[in-house]
Protein backbone atom coordinates (compact mmCIF):
# COMPACT_ATOMS: atom_id res chain seq x y z
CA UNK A 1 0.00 0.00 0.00
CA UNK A 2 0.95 3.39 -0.48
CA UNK A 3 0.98 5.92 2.29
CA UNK A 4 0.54 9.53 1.05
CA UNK A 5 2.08 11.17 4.76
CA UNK A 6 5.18 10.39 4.56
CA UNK A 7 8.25 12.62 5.21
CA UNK A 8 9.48 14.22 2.15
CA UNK A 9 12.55 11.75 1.87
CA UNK A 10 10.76 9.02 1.80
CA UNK A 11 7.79 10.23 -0.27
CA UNK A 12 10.24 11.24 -3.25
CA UNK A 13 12.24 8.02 -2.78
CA UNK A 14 8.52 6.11 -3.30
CA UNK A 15 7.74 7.97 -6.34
CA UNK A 16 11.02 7.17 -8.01
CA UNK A 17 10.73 3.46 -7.20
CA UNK A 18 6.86 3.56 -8.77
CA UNK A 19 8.31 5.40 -11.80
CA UNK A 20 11.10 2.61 -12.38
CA UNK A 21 8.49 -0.23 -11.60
CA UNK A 22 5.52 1.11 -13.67
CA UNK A 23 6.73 2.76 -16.97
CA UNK A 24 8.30 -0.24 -18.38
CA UNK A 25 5.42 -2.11 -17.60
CA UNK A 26 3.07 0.71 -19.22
CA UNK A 27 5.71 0.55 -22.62
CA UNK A 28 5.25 -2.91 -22.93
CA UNK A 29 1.77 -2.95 -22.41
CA UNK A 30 1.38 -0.32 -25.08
CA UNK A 31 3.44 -2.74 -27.49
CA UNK A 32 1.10 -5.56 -27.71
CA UNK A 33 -1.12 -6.29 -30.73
CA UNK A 34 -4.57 -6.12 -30.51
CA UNK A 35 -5.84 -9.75 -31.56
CA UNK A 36 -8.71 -9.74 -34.47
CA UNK A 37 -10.19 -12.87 -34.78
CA UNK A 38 -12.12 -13.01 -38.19
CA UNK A 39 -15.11 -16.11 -37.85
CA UNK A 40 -16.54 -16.79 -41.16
CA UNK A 41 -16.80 -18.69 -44.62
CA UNK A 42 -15.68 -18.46 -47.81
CA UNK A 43 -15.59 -15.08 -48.23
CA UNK A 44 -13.39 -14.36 -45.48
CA UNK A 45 -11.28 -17.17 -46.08
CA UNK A 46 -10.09 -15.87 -49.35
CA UNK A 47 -12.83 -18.37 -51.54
CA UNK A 48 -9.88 -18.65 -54.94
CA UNK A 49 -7.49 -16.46 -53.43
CA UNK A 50 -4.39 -16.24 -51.43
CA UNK A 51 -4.58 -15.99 -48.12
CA UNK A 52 -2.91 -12.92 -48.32
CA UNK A 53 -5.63 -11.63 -50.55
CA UNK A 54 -8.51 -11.73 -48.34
CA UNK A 55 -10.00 -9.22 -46.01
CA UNK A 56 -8.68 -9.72 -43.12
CA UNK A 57 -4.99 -9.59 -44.01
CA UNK A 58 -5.71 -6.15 -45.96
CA UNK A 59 -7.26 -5.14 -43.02
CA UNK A 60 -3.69 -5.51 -40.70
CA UNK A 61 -2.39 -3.68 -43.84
CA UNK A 62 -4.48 -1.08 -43.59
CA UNK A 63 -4.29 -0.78 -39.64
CA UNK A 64 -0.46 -0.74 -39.65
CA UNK A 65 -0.55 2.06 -42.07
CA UNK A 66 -2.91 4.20 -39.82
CA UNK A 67 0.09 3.32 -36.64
CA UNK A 68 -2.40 0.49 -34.98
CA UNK A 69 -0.49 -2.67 -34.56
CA UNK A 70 -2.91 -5.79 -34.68
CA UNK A 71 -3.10 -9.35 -35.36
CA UNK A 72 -5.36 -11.33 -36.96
CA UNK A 73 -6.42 -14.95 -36.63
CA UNK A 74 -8.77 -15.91 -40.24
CA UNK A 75 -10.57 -18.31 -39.13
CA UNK A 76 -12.66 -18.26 -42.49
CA UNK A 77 -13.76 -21.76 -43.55
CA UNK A 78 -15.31 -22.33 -46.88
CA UNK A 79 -19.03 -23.83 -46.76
CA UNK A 80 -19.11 -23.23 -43.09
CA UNK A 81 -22.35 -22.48 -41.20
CA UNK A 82 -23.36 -21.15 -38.19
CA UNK A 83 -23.42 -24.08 -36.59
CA UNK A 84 -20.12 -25.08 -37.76
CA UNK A 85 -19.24 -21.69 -36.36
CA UNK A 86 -20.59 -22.41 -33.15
CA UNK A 87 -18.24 -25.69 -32.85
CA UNK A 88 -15.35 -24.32 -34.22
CA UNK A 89 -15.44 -20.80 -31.53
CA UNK A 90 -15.26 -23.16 -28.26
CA UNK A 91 -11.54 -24.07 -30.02
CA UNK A 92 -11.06 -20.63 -30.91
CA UNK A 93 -11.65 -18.98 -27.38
CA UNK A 94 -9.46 -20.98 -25.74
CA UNK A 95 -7.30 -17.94 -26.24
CA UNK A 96 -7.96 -14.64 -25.58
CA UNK A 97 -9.35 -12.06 -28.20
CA UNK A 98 -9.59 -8.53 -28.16
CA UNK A 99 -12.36 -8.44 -31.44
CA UNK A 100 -14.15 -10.78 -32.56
CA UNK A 101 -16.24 -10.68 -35.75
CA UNK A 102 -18.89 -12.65 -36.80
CA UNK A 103 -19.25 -12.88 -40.72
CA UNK A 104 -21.05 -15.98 -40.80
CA UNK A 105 -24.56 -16.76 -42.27
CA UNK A 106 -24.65 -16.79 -45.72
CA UNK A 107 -23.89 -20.49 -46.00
CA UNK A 108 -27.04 -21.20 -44.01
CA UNK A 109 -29.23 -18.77 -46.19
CA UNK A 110 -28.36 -20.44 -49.18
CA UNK A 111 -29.20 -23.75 -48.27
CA UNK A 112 -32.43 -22.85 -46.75
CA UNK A 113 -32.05 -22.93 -43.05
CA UNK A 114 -34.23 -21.62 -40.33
CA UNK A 115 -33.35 -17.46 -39.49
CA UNK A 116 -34.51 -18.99 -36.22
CA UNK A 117 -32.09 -21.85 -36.15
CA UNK A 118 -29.14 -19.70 -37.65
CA UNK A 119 -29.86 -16.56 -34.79
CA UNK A 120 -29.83 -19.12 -31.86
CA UNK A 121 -26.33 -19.86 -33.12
CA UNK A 122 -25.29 -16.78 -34.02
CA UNK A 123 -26.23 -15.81 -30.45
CA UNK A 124 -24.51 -19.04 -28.49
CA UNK A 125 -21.32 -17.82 -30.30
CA UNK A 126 -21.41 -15.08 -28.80
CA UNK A 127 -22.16 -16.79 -25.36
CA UNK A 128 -19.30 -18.64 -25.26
CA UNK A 129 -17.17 -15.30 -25.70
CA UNK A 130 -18.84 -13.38 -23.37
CA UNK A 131 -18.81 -15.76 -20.66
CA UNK A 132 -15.04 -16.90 -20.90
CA UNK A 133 -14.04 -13.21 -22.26
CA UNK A 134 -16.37 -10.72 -21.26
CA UNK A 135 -14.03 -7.61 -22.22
CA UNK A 136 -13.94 -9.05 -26.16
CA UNK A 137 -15.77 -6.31 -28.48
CA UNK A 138 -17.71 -8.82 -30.52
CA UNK A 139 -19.07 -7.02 -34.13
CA UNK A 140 -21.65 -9.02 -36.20
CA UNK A 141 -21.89 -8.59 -39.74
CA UNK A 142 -25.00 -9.38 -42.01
CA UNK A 143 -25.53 -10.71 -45.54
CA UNK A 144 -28.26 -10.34 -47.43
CA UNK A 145 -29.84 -13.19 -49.46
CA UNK A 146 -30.99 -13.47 -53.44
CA UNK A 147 -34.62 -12.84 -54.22
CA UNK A 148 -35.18 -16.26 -55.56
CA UNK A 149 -34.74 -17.38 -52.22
CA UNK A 150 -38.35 -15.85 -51.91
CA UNK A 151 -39.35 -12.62 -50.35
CA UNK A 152 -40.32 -14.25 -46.67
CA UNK A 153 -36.98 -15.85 -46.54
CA UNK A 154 -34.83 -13.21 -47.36
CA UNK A 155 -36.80 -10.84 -45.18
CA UNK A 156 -36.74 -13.12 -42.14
CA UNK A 157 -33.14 -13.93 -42.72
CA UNK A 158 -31.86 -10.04 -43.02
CA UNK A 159 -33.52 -9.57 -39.77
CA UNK A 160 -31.29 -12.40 -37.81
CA UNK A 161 -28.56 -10.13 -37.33
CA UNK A 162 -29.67 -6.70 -35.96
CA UNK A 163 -31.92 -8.78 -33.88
CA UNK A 164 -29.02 -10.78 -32.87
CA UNK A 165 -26.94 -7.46 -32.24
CA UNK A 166 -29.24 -5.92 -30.12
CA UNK A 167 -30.22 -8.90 -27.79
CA UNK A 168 -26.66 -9.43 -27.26
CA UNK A 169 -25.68 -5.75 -26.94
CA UNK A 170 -22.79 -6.23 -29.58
CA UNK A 171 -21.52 -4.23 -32.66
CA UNK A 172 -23.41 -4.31 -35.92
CA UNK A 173 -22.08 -4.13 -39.21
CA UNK A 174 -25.42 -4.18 -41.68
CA UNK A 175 -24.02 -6.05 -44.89
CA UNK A 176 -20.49 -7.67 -45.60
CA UNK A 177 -21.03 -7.17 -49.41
CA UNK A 178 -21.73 -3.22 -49.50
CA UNK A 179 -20.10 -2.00 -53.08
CA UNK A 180 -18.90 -5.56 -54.30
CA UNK A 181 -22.04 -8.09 -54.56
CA UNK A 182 -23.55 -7.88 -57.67
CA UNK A 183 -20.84 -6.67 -59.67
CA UNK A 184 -19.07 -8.09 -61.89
CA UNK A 185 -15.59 -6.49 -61.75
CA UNK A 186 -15.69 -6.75 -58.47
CA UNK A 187 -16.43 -10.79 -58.66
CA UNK A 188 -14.99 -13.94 -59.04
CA UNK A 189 -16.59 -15.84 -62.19
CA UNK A 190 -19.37 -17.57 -59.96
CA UNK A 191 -20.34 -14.06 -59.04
CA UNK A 192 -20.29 -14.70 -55.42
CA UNK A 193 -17.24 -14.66 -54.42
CA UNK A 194 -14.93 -11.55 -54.10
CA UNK A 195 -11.99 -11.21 -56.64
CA UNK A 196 -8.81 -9.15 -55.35
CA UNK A 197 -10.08 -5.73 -55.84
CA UNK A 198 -13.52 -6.77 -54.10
CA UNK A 199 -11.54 -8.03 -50.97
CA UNK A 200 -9.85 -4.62 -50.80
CA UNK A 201 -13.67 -3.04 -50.81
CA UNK A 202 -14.80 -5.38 -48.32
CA UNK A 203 -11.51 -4.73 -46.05
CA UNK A 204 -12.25 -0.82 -46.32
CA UNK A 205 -15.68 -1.35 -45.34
CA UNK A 206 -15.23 -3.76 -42.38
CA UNK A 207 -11.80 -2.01 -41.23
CA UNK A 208 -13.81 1.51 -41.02
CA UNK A 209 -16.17 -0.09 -38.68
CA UNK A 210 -13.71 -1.76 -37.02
CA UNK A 211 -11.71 1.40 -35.67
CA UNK A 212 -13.93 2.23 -32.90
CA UNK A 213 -13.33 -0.83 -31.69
CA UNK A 214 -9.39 -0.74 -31.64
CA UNK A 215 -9.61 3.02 -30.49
């Protein structure tokens, strides 16, 4: 404990000794990477790229350029759902995370799933994070569905994640495809999946969200 009467002497002495003990530790501290872990499919694993091509690796590009030192953990798996996603999170927060974000959903639109079934996984994701890491910012991001998946569908499905965001008092980022779905330059051949310059557009999008969370 520290005792604020003390005689001069000693009081300076105490002050020196907190200086030496505490500014390293507050350096160091300062030094550490913030750790981004990226949860998603396809799209965030880089679907026909390299790995270096998708999102979240221009992302740490485009952080260490603005002075913020991160690291990133893609944990993008093509075809997976949110189920798969919840399985695979109990693995992934072992470790500690200081963001995590959720790009997962589309998988389970386009095979027809429940918005029910994919929101009560979507939201025991984000259980098992804030239970064993309650400090973790946690950002969800939507996607949006085709209209021949039918207009009840793709209404009840677009709903899943602001719902989900709001029950679970998280971030919310409203579509992961803003600028590059449904254009063709910005596509792969199959017109789903991001080419190179449509990565870059989708790391702008999700990085400038992202900053109030590293901030």
């Amino acid at each position: 404990m520290i005792h604020l009467f003390q005689k001069p002497s000693s009081f300076f002495h105490g002050i020196l000794v907190l200086c030496a003990l505490f500014l390293p530790v507050t350096q160091a501290s300062e030094q550490i990477p913030k750790k981004i872990v990226f949860l998603g499919d396809s799209i965030t694993a880089g679907y026909g790229l390299k790995k270096e091509e998708a999102y979240p690796a221009i992302i740490k590009k485009l952080a260490q350029s603005d002075g913020r030192d991160i690291q990133i953990i893609n944990a993008g798996l093509s075809g997976d759902t949110t189920s798969g996603g919840l399985r695979r999170i109990r693995v992934l927060a072992r470790k500690p995370m200081d963001v995590l974000v959720i790009a997962l959903g589309g998988n389970d639109g386009l095979r027809g799933i429940p918005p029910k079934a994919s929101q009560t996984n979507l939201e025991a994701i984000i259980d098992v994070i804030q239970n064993k890491h309650p400090k973790t910012k946690i950002i969800i991001v939507g996607m949006q569905m085709p209209e021949n998946m039918g207009k009840d569908y793709t209404d009840s499905f677009l709903k899943i994640f602001p719902s989900t965001a709001e029950n679970k008092k998280i971030y919310y980022l409203k579509f992961l495809l803003a600028g590059v779905a449904a254009d063709k330059s910005l596509n792969l051949a199959d017109g789903i999946h991001p080419n190179t310059k449509g990565q870059a557009v989708v790391a702008k999008h999700v990085y400038k969200a992202l900053i109030p969370l590293l901030n």
